[in-house]
PDB file of N, CA and C in Angstrom:
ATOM      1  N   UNK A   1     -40.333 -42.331  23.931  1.00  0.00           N
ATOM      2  CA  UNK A   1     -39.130 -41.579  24.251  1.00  0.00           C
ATOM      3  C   UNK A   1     -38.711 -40.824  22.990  1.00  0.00           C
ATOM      4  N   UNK A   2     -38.118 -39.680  23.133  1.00  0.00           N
ATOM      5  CA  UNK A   2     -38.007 -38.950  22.201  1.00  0.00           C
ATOM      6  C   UNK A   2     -36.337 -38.896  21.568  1.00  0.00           C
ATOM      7  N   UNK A   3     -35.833 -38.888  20.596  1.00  0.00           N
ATOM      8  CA  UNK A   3     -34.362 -39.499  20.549  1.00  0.00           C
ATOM      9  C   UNK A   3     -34.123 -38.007  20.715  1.00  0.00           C
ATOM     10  N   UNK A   4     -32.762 -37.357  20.907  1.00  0.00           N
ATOM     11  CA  UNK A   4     -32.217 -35.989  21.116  1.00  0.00           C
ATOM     12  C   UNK A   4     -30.990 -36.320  20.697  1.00  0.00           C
ATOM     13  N   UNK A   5     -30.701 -35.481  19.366  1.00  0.00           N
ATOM     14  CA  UNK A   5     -29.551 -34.741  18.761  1.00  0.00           C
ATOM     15  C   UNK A   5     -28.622 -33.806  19.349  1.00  0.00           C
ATOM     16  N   UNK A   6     -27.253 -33.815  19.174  1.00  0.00           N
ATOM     17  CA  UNK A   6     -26.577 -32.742  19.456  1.00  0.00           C
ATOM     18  C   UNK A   6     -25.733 -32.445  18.614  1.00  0.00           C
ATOM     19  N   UNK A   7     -25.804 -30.965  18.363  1.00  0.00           N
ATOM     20  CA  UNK A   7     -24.764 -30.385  17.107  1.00  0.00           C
ATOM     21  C   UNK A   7     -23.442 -29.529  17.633  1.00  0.00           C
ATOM     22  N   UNK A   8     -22.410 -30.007  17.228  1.00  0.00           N
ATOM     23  CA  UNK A   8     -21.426 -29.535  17.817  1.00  0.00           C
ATOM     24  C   UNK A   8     -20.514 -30.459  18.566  1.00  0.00           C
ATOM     25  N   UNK A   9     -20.731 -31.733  18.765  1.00  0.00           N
ATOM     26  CA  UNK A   9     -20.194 -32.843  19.867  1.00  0.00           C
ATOM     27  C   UNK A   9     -20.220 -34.100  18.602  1.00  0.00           C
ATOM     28  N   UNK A  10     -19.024 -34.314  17.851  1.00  0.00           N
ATOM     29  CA  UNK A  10     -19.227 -34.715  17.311  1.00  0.00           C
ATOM     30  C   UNK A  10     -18.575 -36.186  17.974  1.00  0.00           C
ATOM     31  N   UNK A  11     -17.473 -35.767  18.798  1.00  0.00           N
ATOM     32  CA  UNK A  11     -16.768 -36.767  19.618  1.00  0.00           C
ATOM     33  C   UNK A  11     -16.529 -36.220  21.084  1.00  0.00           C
ATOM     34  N   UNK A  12     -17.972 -36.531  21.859  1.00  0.00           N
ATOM     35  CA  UNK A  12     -18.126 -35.731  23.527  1.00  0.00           C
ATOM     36  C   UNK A  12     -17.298 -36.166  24.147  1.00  0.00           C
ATOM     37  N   UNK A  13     -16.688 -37.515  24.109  1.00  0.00           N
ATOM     38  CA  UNK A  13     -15.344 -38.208  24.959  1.00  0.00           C
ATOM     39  C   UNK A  13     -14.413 -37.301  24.974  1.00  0.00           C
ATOM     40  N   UNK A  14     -13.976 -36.618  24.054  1.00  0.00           N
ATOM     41  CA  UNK A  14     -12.930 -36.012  23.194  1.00  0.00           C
ATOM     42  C   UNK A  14     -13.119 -34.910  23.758  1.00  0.00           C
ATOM     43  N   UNK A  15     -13.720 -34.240  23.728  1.00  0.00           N
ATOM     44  CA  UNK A  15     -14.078 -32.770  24.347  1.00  0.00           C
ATOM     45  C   UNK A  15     -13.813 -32.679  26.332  1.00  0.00           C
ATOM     46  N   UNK A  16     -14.269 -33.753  26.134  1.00  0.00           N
ATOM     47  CA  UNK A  16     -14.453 -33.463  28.081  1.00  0.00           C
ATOM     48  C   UNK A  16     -13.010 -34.200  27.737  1.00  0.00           C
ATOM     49  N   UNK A  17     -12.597 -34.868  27.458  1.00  0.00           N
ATOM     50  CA  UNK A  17     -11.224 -35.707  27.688  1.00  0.00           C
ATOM     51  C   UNK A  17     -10.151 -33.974  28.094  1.00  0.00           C
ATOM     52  N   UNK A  18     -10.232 -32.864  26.926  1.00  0.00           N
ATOM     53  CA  UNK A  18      -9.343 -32.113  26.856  1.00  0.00           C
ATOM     54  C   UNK A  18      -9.816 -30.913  28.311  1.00  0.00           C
ATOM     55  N   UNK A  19     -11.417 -31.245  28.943  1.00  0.00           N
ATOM     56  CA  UNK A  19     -11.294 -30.511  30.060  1.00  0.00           C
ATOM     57  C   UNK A  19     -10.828 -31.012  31.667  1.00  0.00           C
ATOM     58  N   UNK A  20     -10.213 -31.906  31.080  1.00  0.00           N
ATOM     59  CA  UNK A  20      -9.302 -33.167  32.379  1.00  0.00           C
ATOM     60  C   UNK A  20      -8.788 -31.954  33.256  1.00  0.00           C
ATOM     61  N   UNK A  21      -7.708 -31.163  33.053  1.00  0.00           N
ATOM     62  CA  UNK A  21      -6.903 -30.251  33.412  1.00  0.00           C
ATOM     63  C   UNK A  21      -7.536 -29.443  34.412  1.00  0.00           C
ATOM     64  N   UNK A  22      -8.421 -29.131  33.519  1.00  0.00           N
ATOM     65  CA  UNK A  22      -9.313 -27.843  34.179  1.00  0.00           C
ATOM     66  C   UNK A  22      -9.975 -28.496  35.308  1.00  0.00           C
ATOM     67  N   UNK A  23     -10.825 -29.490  34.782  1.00  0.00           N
ATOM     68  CA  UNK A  23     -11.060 -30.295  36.175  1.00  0.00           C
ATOM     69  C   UNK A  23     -10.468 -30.341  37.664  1.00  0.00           C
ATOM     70  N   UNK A  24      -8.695 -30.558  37.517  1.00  0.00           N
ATOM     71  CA  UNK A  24      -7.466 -31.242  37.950  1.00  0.00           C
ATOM     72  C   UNK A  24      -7.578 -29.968  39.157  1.00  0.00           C
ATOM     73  N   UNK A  25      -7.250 -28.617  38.040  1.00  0.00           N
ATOM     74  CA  UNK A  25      -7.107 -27.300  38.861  1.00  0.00           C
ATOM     75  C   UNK A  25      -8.380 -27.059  39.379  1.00  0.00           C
ATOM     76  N   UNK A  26      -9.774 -27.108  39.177  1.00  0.00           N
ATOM     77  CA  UNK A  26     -10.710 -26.973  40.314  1.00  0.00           C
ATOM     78  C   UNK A  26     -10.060 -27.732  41.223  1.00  0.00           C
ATOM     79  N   UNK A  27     -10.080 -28.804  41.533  1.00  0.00           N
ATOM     80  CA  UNK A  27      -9.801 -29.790  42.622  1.00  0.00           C
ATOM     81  C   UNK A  27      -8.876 -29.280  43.606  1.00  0.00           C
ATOM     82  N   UNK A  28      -7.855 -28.636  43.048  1.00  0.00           N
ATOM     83  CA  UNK A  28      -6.337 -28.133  43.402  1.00  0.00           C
ATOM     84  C   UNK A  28      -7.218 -26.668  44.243  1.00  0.00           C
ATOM     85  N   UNK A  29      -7.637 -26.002  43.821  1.00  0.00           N
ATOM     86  CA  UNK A  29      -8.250 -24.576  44.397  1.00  0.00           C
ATOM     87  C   UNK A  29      -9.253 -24.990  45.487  1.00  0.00           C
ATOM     88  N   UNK A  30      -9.778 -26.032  45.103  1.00  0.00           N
ATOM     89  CA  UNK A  30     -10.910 -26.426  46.524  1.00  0.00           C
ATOM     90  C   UNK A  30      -9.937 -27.252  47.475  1.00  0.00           C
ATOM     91  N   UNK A  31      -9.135 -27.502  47.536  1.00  0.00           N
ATOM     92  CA  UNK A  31      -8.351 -27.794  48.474  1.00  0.00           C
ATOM     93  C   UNK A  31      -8.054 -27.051  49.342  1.00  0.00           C
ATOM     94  N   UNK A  32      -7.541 -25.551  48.569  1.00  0.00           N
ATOM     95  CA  UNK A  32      -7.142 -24.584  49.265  1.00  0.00           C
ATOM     96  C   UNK A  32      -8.161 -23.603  50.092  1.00  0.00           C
ATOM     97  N   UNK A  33      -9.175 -24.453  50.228  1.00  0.00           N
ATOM     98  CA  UNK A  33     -10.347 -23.665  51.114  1.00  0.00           C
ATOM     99  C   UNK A  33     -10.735 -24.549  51.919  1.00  0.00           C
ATOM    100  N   UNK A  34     -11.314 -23.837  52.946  1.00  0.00           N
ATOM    101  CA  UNK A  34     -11.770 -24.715  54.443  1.00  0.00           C
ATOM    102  C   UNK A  34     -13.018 -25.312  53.594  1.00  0.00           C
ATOM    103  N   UNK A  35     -12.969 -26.637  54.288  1.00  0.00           N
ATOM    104  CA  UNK A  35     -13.965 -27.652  53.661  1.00  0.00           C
ATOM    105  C   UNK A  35     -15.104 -27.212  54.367  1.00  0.00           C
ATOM    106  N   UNK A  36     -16.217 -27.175  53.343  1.00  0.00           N
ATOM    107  CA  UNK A  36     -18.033 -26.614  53.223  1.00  0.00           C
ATOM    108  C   UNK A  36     -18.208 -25.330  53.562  1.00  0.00           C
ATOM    109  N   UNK A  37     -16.683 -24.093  53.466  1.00  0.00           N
ATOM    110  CA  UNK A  37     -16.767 -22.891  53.524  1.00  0.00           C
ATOM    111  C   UNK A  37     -17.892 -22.900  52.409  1.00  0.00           C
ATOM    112  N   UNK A  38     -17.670 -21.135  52.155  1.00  0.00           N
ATOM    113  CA  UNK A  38     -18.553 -21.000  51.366  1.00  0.00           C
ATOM    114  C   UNK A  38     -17.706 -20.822  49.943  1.00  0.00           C
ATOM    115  N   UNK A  39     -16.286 -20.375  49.594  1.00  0.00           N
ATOM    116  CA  UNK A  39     -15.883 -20.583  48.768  1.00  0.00           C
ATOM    117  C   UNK A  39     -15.495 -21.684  48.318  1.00  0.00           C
ATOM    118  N   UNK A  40     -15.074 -23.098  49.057  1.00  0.00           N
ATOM    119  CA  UNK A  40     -15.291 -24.340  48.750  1.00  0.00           C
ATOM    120  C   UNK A  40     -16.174 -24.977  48.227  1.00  0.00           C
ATOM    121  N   UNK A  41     -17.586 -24.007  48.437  1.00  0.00           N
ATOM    122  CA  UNK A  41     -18.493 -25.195  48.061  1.00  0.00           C
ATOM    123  C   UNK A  41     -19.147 -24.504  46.679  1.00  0.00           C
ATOM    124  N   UNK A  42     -18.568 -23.400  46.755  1.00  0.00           N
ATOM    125  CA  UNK A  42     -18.631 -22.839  44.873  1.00  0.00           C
ATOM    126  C   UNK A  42     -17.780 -23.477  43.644  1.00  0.00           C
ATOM    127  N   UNK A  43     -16.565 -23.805  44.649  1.00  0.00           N
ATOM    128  CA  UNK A  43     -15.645 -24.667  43.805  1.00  0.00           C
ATOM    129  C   UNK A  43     -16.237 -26.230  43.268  1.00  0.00           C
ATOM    130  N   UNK A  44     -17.243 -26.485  44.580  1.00  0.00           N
ATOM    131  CA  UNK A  44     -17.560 -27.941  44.562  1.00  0.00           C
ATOM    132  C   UNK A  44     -18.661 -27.628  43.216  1.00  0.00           C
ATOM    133  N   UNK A  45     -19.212 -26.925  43.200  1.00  0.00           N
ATOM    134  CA  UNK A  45     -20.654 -26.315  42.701  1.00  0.00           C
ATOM    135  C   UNK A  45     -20.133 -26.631  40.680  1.00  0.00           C
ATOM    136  N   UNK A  46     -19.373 -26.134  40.913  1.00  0.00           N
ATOM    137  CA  UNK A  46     -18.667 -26.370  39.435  1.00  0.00           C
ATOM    138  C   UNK A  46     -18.079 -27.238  39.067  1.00  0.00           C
ATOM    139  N   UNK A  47     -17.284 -28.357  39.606  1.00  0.00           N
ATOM    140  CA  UNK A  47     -16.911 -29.407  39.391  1.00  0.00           C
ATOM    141  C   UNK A  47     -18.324 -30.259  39.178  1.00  0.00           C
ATOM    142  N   UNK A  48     -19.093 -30.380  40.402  1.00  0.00           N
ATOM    143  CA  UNK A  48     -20.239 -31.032  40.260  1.00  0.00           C
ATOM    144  C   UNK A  48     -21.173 -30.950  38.733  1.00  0.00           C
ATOM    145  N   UNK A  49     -21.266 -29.579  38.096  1.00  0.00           N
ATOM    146  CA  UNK A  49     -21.666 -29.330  36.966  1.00  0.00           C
ATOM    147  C   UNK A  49     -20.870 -30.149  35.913  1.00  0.00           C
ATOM    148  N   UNK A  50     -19.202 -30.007  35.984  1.00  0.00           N
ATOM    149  CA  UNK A  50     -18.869 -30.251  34.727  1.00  0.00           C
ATOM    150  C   UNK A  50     -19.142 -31.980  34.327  1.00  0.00           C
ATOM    151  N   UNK A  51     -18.906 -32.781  36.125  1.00  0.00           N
ATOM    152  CA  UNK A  51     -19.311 -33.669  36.111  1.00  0.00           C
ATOM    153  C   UNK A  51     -20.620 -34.365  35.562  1.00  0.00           C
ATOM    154  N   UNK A  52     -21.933 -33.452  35.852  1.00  0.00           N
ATOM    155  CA  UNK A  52     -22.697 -33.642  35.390  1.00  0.00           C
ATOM    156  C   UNK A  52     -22.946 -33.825  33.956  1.00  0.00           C
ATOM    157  N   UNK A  53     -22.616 -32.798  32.977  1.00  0.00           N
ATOM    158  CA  UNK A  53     -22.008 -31.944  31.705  1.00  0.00           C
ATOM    159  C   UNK A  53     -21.671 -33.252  30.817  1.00  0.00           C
ATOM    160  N   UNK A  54     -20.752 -33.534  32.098  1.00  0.00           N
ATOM    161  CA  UNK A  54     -19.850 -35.268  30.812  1.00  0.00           C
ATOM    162  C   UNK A  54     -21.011 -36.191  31.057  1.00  0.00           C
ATOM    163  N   UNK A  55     -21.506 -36.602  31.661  1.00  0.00           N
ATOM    164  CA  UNK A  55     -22.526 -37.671  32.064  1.00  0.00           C
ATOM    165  C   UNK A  55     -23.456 -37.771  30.897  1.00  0.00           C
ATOM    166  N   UNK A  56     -23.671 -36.558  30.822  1.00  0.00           N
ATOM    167  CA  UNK A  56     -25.113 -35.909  29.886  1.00  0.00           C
ATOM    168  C   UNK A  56     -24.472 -36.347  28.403  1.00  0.00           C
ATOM    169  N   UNK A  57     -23.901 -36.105  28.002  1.00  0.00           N
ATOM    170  CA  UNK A  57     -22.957 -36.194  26.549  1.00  0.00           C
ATOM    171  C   UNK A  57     -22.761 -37.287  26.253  1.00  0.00           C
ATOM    172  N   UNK A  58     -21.576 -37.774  27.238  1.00  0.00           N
ATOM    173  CA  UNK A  58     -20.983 -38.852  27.115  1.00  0.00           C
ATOM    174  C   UNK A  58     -22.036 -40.388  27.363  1.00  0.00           C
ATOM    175  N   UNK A  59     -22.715 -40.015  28.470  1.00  0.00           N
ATOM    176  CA  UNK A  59     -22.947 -41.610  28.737  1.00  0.00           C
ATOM    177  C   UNK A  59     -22.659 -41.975  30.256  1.00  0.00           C
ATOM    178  N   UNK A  60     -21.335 -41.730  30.197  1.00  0.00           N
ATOM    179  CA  UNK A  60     -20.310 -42.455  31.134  1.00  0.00           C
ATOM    180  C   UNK A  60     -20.638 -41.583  32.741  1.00  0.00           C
ATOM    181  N   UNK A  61     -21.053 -42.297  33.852  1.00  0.00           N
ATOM    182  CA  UNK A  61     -21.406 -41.668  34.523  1.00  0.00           C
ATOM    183  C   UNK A  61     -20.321 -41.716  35.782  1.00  0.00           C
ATOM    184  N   UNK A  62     -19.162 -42.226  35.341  1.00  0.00           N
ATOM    185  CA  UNK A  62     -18.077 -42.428  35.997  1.00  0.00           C
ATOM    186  C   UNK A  62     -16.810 -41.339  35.081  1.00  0.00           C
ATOM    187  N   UNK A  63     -17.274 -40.582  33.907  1.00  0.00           N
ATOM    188  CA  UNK A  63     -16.251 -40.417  32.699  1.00  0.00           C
ATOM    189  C   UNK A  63     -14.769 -40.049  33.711  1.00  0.00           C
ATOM    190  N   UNK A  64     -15.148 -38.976  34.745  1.00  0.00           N
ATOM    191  CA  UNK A  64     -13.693 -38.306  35.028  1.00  0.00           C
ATOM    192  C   UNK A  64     -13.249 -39.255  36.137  1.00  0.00           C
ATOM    193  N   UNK A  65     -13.569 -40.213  36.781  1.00  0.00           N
ATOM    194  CA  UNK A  65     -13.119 -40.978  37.844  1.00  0.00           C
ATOM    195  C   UNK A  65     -11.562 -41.823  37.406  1.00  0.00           C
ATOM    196  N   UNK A  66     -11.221 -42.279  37.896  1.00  0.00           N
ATOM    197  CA  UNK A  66      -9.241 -42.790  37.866  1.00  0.00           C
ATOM    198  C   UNK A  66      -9.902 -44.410  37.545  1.00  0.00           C
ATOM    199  N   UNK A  67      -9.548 -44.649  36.913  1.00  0.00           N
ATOM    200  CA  UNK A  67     -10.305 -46.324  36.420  1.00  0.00           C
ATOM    201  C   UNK A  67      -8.674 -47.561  36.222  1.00  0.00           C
ATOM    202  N   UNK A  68      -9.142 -48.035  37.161  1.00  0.00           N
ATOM    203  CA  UNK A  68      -7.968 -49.377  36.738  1.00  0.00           C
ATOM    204  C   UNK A  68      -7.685 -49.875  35.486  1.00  0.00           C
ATOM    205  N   UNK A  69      -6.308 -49.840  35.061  1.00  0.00           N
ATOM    206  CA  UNK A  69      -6.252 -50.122  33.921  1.00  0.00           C
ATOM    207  C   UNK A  69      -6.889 -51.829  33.684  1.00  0.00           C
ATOM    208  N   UNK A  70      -6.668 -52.393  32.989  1.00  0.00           N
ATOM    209  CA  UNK A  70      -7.827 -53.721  32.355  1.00  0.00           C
ATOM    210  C   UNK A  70      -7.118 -54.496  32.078  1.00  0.00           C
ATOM    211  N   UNK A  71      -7.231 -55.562  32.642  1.00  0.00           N
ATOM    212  CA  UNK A  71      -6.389 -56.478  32.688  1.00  0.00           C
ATOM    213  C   UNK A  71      -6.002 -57.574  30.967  1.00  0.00           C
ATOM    214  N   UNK A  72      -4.732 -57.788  30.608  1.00  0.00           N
ATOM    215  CA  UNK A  72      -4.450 -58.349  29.253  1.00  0.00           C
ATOM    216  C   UNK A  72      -4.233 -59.531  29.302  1.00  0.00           C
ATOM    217  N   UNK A  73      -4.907 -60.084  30.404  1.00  0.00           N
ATOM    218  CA  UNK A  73      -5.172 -61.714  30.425  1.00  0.00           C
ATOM    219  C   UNK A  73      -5.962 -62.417  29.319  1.00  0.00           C
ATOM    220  N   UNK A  74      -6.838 -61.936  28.543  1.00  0.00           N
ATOM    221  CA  UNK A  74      -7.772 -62.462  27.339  1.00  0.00           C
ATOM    222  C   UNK A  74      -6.699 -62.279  25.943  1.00  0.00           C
ATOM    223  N   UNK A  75      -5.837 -61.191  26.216  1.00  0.00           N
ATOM    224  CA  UNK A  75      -4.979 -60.607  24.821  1.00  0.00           C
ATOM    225  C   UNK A  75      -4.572 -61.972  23.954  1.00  0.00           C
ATOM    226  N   UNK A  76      -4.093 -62.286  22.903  1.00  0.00           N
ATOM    227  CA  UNK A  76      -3.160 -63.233  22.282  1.00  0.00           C
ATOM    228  C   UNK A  76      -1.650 -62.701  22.885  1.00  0.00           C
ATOM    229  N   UNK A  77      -1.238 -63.961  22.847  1.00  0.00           N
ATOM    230  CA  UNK A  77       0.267 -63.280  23.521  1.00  0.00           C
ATOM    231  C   UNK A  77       0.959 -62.658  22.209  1.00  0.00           C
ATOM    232  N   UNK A  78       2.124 -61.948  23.176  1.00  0.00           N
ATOM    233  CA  UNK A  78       2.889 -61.179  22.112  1.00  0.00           C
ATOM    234  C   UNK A  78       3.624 -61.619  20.903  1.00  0.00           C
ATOM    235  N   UNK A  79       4.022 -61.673  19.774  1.00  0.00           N
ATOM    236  CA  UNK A  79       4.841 -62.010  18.694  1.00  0.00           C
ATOM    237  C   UNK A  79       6.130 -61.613  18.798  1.00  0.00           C
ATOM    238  N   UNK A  80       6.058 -60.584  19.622  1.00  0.00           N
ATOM    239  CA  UNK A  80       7.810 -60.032  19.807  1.00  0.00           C
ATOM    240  C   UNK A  80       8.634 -60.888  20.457  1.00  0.00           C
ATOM    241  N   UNK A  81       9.571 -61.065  19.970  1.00  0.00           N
ATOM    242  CA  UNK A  81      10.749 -61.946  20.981  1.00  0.00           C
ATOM    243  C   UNK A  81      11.709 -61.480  21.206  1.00  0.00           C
ATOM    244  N   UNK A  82      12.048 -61.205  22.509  1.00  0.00           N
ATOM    245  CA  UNK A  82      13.232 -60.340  23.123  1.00  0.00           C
ATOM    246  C   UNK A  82      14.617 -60.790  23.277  1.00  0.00           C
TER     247      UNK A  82
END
């Protein structure tokens, strides 16, 4: 296997993290089209890419999905006293 470098991505989390938005508003515009029109599925066409895009970089093949926050049952309890 061949290892592969990338220049320019020094933190890929970070990068796709700040194209959340853009993401948000595709989603928002493919709404506004009849589902598997043909302008819907240009919308889909590009989301699907960027999705891809983070996968490739990142790792994370879930990166843009809504993830349950994690439970703080293992944490040490708190020091603060109220």
């Amino acid at each position: 296997m061949v290892q592969m470098r990338y220049t320019g991505f020094s933190t890929p989390k970070a990068v796709f993290d700040e194209l959340r938005p853009f993401r948000h508003r595709l989603l928002d515009m493919q709404r506004c089209h009849r589902p598997f029109g043909s302008d819907y599925l240009i919308v889909s066409a590009v989301v699907q890419a960027l999705d891809t895009a983070a996968y490739h970089f990142t790792g994370d093949s879930d990166f843009f999905s809504i993830k349950p926050q994690q439970s703080d049952s293992g944490a040490p309890p708190s020091t603060v006293s109220t």
